[in-house]
Protein backbone atom coordinates (compact mmCIF):
# COMPACT_ATOMS: atom_id res chain seq x y z
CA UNK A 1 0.00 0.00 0.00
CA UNK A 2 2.53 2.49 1.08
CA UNK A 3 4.70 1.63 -2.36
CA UNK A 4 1.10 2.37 -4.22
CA UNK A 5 0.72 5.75 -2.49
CA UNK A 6 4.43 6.85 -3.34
CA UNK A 7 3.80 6.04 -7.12
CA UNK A 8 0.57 7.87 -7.28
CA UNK A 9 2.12 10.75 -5.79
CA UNK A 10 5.11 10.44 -8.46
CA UNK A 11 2.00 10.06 -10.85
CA UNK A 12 0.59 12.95 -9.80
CA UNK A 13 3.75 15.36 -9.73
CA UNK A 14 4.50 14.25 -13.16
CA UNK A 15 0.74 15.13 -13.68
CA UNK A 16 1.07 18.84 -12.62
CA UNK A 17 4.72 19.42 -14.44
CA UNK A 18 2.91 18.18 -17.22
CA UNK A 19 0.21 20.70 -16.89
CA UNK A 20 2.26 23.80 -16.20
CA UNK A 21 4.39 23.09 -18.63
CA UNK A 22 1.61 23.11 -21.38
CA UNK A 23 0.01 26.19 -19.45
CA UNK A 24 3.85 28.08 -20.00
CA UNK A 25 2.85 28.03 -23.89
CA UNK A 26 -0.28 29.59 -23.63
CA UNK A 27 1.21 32.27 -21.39
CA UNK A 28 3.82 35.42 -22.43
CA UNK A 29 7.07 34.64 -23.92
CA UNK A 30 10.15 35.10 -20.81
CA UNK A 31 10.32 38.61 -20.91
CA UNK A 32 14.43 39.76 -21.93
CA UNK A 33 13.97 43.08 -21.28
CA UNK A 34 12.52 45.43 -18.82
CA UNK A 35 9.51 46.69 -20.68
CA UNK A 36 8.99 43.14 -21.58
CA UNK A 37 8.89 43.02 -17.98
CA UNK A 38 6.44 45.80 -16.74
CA UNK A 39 4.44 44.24 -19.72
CA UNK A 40 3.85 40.91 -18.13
CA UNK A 41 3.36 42.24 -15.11
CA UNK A 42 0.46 44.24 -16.01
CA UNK A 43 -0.71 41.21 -17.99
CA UNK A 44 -1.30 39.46 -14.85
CA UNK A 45 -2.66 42.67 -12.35
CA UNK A 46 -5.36 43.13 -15.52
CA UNK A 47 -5.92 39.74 -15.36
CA UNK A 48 -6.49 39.92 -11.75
CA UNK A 49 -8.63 42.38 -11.44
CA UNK A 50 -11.03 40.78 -14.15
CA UNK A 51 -11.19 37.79 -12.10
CA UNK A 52 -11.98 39.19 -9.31
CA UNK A 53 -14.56 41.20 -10.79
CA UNK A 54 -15.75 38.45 -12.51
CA UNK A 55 -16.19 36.12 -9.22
CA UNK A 56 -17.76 39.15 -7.77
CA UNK A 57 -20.36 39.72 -10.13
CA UNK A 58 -21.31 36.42 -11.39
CA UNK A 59 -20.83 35.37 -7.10
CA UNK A 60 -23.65 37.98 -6.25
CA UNK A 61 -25.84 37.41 -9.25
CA UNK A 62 -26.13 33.34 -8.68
CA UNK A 63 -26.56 33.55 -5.04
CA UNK A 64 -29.33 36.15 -5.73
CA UNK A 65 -30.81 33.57 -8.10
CA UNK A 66 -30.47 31.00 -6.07
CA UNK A 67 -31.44 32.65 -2.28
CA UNK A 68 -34.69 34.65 -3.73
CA UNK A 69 -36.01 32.17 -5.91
CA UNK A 70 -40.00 32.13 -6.43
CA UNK A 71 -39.88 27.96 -5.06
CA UNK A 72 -39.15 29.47 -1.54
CA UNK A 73 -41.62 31.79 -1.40
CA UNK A 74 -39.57 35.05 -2.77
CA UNK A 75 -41.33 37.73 -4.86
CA UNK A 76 -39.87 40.34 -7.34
CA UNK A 77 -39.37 43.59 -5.56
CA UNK A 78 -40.40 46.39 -7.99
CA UNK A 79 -37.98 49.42 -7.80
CA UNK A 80 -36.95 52.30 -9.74
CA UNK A 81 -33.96 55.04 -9.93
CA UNK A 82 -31.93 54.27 -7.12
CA UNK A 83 -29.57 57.09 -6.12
CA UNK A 84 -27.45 55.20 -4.54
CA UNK A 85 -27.08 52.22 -6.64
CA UNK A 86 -26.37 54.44 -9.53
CA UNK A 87 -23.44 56.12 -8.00
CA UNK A 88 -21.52 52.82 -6.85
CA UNK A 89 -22.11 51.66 -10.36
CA UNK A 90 -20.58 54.29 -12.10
CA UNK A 91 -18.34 55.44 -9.25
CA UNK A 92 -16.42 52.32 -8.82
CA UNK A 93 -16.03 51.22 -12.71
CA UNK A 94 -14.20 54.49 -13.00
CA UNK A 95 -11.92 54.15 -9.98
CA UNK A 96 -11.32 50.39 -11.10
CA UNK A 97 -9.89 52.30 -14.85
CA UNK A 98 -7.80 54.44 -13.13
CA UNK A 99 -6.51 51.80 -11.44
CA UNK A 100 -5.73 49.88 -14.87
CA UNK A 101 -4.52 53.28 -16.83
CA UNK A 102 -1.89 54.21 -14.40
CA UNK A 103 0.22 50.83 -14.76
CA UNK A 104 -0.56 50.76 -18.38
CA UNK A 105 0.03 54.46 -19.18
CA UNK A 106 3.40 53.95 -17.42
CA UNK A 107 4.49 50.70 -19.56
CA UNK A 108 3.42 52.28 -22.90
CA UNK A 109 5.38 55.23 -22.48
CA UNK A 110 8.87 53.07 -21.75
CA UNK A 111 7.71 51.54 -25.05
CA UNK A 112 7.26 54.47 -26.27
CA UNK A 113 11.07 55.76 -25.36
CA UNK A 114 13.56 55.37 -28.16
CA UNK A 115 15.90 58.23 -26.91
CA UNK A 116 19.56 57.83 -26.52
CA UNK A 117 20.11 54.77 -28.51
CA UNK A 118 23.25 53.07 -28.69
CA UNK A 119 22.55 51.49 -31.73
CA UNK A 120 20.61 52.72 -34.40
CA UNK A 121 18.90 49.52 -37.43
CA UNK A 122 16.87 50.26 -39.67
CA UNK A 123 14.51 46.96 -40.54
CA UNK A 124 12.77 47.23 -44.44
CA UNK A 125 10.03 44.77 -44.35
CA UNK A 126 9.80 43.04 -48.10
CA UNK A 127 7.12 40.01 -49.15
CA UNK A 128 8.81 38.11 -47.67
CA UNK A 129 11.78 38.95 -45.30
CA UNK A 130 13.45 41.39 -43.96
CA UNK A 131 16.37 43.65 -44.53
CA UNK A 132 18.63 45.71 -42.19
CA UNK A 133 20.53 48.25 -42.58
CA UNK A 134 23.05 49.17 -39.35
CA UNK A 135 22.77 52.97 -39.17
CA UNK A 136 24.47 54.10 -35.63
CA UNK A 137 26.94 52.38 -33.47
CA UNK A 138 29.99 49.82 -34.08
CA UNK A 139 28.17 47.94 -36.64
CA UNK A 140 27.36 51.47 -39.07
CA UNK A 141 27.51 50.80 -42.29
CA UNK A 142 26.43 46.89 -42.04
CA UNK A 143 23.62 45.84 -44.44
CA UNK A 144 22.12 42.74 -45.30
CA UNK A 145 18.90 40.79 -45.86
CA UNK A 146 17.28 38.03 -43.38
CA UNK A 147 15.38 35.37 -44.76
CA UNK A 148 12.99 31.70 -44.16
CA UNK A 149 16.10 29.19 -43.66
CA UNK A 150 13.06 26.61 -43.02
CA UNK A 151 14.49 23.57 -45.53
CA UNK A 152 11.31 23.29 -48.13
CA UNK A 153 11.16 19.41 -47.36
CA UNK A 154 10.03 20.31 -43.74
CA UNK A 155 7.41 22.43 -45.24
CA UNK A 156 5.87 20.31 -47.75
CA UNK A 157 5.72 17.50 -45.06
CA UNK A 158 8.42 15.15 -46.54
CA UNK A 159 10.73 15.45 -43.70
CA UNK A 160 10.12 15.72 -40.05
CA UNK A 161 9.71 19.08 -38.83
CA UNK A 162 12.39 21.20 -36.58
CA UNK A 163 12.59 22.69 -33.84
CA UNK A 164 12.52 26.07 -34.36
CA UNK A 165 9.96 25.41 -38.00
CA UNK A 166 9.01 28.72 -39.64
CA UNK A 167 11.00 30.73 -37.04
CA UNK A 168 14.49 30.58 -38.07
CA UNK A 169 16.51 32.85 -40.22
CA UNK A 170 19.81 32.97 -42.72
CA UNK A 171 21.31 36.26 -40.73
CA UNK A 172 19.58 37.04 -37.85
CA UNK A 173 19.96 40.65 -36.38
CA UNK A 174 22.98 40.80 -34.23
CA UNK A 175 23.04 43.15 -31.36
CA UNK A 176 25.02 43.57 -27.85
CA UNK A 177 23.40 42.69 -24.69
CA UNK A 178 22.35 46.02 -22.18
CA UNK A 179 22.67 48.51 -25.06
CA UNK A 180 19.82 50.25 -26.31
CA UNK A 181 18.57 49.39 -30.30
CA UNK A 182 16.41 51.66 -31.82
CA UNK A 183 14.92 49.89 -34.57
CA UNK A 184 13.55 52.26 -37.78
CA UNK A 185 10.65 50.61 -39.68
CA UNK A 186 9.50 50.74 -42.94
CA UNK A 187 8.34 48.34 -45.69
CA UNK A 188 9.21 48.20 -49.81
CA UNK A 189 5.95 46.98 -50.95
CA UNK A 190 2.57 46.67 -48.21
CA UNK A 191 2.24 46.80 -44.63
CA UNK A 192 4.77 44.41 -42.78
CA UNK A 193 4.80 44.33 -38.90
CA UNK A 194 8.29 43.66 -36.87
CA UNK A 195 7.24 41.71 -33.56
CA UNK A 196 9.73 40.00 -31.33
CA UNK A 197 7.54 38.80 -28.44
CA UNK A 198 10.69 38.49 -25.41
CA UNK A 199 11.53 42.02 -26.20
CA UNK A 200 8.21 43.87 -25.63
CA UNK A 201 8.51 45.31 -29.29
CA UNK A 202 5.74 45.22 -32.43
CA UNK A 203 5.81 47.94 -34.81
CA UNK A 204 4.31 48.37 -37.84
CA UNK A 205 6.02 48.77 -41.51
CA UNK A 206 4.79 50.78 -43.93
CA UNK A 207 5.58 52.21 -47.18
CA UNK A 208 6.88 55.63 -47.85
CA UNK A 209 6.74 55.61 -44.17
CA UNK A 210 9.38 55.60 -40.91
CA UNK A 211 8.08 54.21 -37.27
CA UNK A 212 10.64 53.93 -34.64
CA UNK A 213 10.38 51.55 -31.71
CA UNK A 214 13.33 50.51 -29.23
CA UNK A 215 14.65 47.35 -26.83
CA UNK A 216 17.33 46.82 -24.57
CA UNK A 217 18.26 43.35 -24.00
CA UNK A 218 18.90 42.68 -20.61
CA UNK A 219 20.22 38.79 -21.12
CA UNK A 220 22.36 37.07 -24.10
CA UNK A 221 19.83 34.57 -26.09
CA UNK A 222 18.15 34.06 -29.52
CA UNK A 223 14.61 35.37 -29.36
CA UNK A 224 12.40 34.81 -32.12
CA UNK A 225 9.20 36.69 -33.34
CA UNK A 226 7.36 37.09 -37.04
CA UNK A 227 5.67 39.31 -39.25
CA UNK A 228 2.09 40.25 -37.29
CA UNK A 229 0.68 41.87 -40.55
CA UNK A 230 -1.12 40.07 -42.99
CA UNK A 231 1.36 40.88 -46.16
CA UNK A 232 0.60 38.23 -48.82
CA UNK A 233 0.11 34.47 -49.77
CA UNK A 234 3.90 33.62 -47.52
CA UNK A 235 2.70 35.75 -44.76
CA UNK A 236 3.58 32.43 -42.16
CA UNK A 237 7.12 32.39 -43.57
CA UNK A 238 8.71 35.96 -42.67
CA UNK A 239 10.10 35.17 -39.30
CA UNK A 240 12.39 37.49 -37.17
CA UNK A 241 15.10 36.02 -35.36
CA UNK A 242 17.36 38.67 -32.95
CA UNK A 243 20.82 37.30 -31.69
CA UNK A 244 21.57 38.88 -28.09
CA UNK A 245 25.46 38.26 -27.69
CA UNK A 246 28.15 39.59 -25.66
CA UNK A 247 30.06 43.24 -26.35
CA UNK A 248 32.95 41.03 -27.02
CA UNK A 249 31.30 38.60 -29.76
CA UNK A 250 29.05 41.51 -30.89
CA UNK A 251 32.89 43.25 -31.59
CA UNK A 252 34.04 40.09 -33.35
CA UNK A 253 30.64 39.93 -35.58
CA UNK A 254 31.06 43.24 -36.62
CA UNK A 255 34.34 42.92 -37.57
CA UNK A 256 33.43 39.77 -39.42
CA UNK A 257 30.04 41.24 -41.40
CA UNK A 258 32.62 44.37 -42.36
CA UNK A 259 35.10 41.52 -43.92
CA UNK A 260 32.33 39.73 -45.31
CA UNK A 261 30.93 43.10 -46.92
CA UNK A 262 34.39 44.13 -48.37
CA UNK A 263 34.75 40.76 -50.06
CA UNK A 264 31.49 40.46 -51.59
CA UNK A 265 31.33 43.76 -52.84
CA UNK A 266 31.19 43.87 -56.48
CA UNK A 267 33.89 45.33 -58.92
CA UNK A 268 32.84 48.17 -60.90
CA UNK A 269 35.36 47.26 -63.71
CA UNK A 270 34.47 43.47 -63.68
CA UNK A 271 33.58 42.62 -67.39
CA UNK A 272 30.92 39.66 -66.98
CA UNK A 273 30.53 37.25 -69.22
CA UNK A 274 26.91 35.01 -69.51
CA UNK A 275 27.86 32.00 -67.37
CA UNK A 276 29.02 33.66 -64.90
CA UNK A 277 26.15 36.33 -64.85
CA UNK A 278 23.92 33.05 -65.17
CA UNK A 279 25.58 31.22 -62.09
CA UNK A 280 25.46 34.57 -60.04
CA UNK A 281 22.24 34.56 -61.04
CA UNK A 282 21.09 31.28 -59.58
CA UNK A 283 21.57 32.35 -56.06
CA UNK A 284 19.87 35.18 -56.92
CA UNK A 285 16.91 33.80 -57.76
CA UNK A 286 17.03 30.97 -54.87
CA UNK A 287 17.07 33.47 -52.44
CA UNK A 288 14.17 36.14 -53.76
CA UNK A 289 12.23 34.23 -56.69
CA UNK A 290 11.92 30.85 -55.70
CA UNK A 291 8.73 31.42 -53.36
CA UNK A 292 6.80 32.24 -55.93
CA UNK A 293 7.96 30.67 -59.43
CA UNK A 294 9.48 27.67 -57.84
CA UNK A 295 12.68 26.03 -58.32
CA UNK A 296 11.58 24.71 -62.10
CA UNK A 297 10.32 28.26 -62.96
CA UNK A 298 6.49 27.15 -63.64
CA UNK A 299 5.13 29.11 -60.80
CA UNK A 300 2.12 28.69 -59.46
CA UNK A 301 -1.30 28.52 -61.70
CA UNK A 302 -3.62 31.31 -60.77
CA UNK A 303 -1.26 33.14 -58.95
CA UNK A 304 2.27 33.28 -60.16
CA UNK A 305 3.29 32.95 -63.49
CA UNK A 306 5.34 30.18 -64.59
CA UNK A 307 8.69 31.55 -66.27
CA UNK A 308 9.84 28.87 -68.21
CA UNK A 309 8.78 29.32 -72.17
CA UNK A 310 7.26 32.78 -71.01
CA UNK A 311 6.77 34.83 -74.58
CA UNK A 312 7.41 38.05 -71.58
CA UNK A 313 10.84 36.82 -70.65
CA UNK A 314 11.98 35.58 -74.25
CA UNK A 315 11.03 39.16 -74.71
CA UNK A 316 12.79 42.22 -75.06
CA UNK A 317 15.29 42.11 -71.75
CA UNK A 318 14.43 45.67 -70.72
CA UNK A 319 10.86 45.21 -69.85
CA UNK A 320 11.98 42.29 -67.52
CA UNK A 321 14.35 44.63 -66.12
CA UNK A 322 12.29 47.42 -65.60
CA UNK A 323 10.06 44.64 -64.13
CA UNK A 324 12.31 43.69 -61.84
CA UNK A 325 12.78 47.34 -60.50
CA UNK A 326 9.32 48.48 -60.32
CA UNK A 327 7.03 46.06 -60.00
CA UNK A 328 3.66 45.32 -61.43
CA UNK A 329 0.69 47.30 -60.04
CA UNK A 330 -2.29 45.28 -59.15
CA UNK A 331 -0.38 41.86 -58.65
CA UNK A 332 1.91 40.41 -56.52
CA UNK A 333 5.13 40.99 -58.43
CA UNK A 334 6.78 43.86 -55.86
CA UNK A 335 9.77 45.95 -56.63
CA UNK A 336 13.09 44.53 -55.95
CA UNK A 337 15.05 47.43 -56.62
CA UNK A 338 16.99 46.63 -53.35
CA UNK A 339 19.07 44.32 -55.24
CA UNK A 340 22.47 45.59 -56.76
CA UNK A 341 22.64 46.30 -60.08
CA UNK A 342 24.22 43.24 -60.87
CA UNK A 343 22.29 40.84 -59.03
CA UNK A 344 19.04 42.03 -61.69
CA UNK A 345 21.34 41.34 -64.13
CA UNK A 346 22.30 38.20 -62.83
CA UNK A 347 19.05 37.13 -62.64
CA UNK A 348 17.82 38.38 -65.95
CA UNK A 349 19.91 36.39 -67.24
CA UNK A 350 19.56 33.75 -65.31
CA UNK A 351 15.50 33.37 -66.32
CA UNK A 352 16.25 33.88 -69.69
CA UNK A 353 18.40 30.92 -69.98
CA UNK A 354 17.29 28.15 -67.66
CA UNK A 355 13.97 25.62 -68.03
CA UNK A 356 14.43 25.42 -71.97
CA UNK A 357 15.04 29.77 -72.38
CA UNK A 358 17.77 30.69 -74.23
CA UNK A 359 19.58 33.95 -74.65
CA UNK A 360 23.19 34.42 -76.20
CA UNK A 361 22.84 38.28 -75.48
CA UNK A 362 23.51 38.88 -71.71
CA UNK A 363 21.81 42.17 -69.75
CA UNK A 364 24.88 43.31 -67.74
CA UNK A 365 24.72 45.48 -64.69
CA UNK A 366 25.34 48.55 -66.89
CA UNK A 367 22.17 48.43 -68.29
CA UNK A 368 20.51 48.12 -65.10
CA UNK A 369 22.12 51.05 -63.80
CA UNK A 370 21.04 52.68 -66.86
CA UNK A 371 17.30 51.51 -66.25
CA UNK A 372 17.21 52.88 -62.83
């Protein structure tokens, strides 16, 4: 008996840890930052105050059901415009709002507070990632963009799905822990939303406009958050993935991007012939085509065109260009004028000569630049 009693309370321990643990992931994320903090916090004193008024309420009006009902002999009082009920009932509801608007007033404010940043990014929402462009601090001058690093197996079902599906990233955004970021938003093509959870931060992106919002990080750790806008058919596959690190590694990543950057960039006098525009090109399209006109360039039927034998890409190479840098109006083809000049060119002439296309001529980045 006494070996039964020990394993039922083993049973039931395991039970409970079983319980909160599923109740942790219907509650906030761990706050990382102060405001993240004050955020939770009020979280719980709203939600505490609703249940109590909610026990109070629905407490007074089933007892008053149940004591005064008509099968022991209770009868309906008839009463009208009582002073004194009317005051309690409009008194207390308003003291009970101050009560909420003071803690809430407070924590909107500090999320309100981007003054005397340390570190100034600027994060360009586009369907569907994200780019960022380091604008004040160590890391000025770093730029580049963070995309889905989801494998494609995992989200057509063919493999098993990770741990971290749908929110991880290429390059996630790399900042220092206890400085302050203020983060610029704005968006290339609709209305994008940058929302990291842990940090206490969601602000919209718009076009042809500039929000500001701002964390502080008060522990190292990867926190992870997504687009909160609806912004188009991959919507569910824009997450946001911020790297906390130390000032010492945030030093060394810097340093790094900045070596990264100089090696990548692109020479000016580089003559460029087709394969290698074509191979360039590739990558190109992997990382900001393949979405939408899949890896074998027929698209998707209804809503993307397919590219391969297209009568508009075996056509004159400065429509797709110009294409490519503005957009089309009324569809989902956005701008991508983001890209270099030769990384259009690259994949210009990459669609024009894969999935049966064929172009001798190759579009080189001067006629890009020309186009813009």
């Amino acid at each position: 008996m006494k070996r039964v009693s020990i394993l039922s309370g083993a049973g039931f321990a395991a039970l409970y840890a079983g319980a909160v643990s599923a109740a942790l992931e219907w509650n906030f994320q761990p706050p990382a930052t102060r405001v993240a903090s004050e955020v939770n916090d009020l979280h719980l004193l709203m939600m505490a105050i609703i249940l109590v008024i909610f026990v109070g309420v629905f407490g007074v009006m089933f007892y008053s059901i149940y004591a005064h009902r008509k099968s022991v002999g209770h009868k309906a009082d008839q009463f009208h415009e009582n002073t004194t009920v009317e005051v309690i009932w409009t008194v207390v509801p308003f003291l009970i709002l101050i009560a909420m608007a003071w803690p809430a007033t407070r924590a909107l404010l500090n999320i309100r507070d981007t003054s005397a940043a340390d570190i100034t990014v600027k994060a360009t929402g586009y369907q569907w990632k994200w780019g960022y462009d380091y604008l004040q601090g160590d890391g000025t001058g770093i730029s580049f963009y963070s995309s889905l690093s989801t494998p494609r197996a995992q989200i057509e079902g063919t493999e098993p799905k990770g741990p971290n599906y749908l929110l991880e990233v290429d390059n996630p955004l790399v900042v220092p822990v206890g400085k302050k970021v203020r983060v610029l938003t704005t968006a290339n093509d609709v209305i994008h939303a940058w929302y990291v959870p842990a940090l206490a931060v969601k602000q919209d992106a718009i076009p042809g406009f500039v929000r500001e919002t701002a964390f502080r990080a008060e522990k190292e750790g990867t926190f992870r958050g997504q687009c909160a806008e609806l912004c188009g058919k991959d919507h569910g596959f824009m997450p946001i993935v911020v790297e906390v690190v130390s000032q010492e590694k945030y030093a060394a990543w810097v340093a790094d991007q900045k070596k990264k950057m100089a090696a990548a960039a692109d020479d000016p006098n580089k003559q460029w012939t087709l394969p290698e525009l074509v191979a360039r090109g590739d990558k190109v399209y992997a990382a900001n085509c393949v979405a939408c006109h899949q890896a074998n360039g027929k698209g998707v039927p209804g809503a993307f065109p397919a590219l391969a034998g297209s009568a508009f890409v075996g056509g004159p190479a400065d429509a797709v260009v110009k294409t490519l840098l503005e957009g089309r109006k009324g569809t989902a083809m956005a701008s991508f004028k983001q890209l270099s000049d030769t990384e259009i060119a690259a994949v210009v002439d990459y669609i024009r000569n894969s999935w049966g296309n064929s172009h001798a001529e190759a579009v080189l980045p001067a006629q890009v630049k020309a186009a813009r």
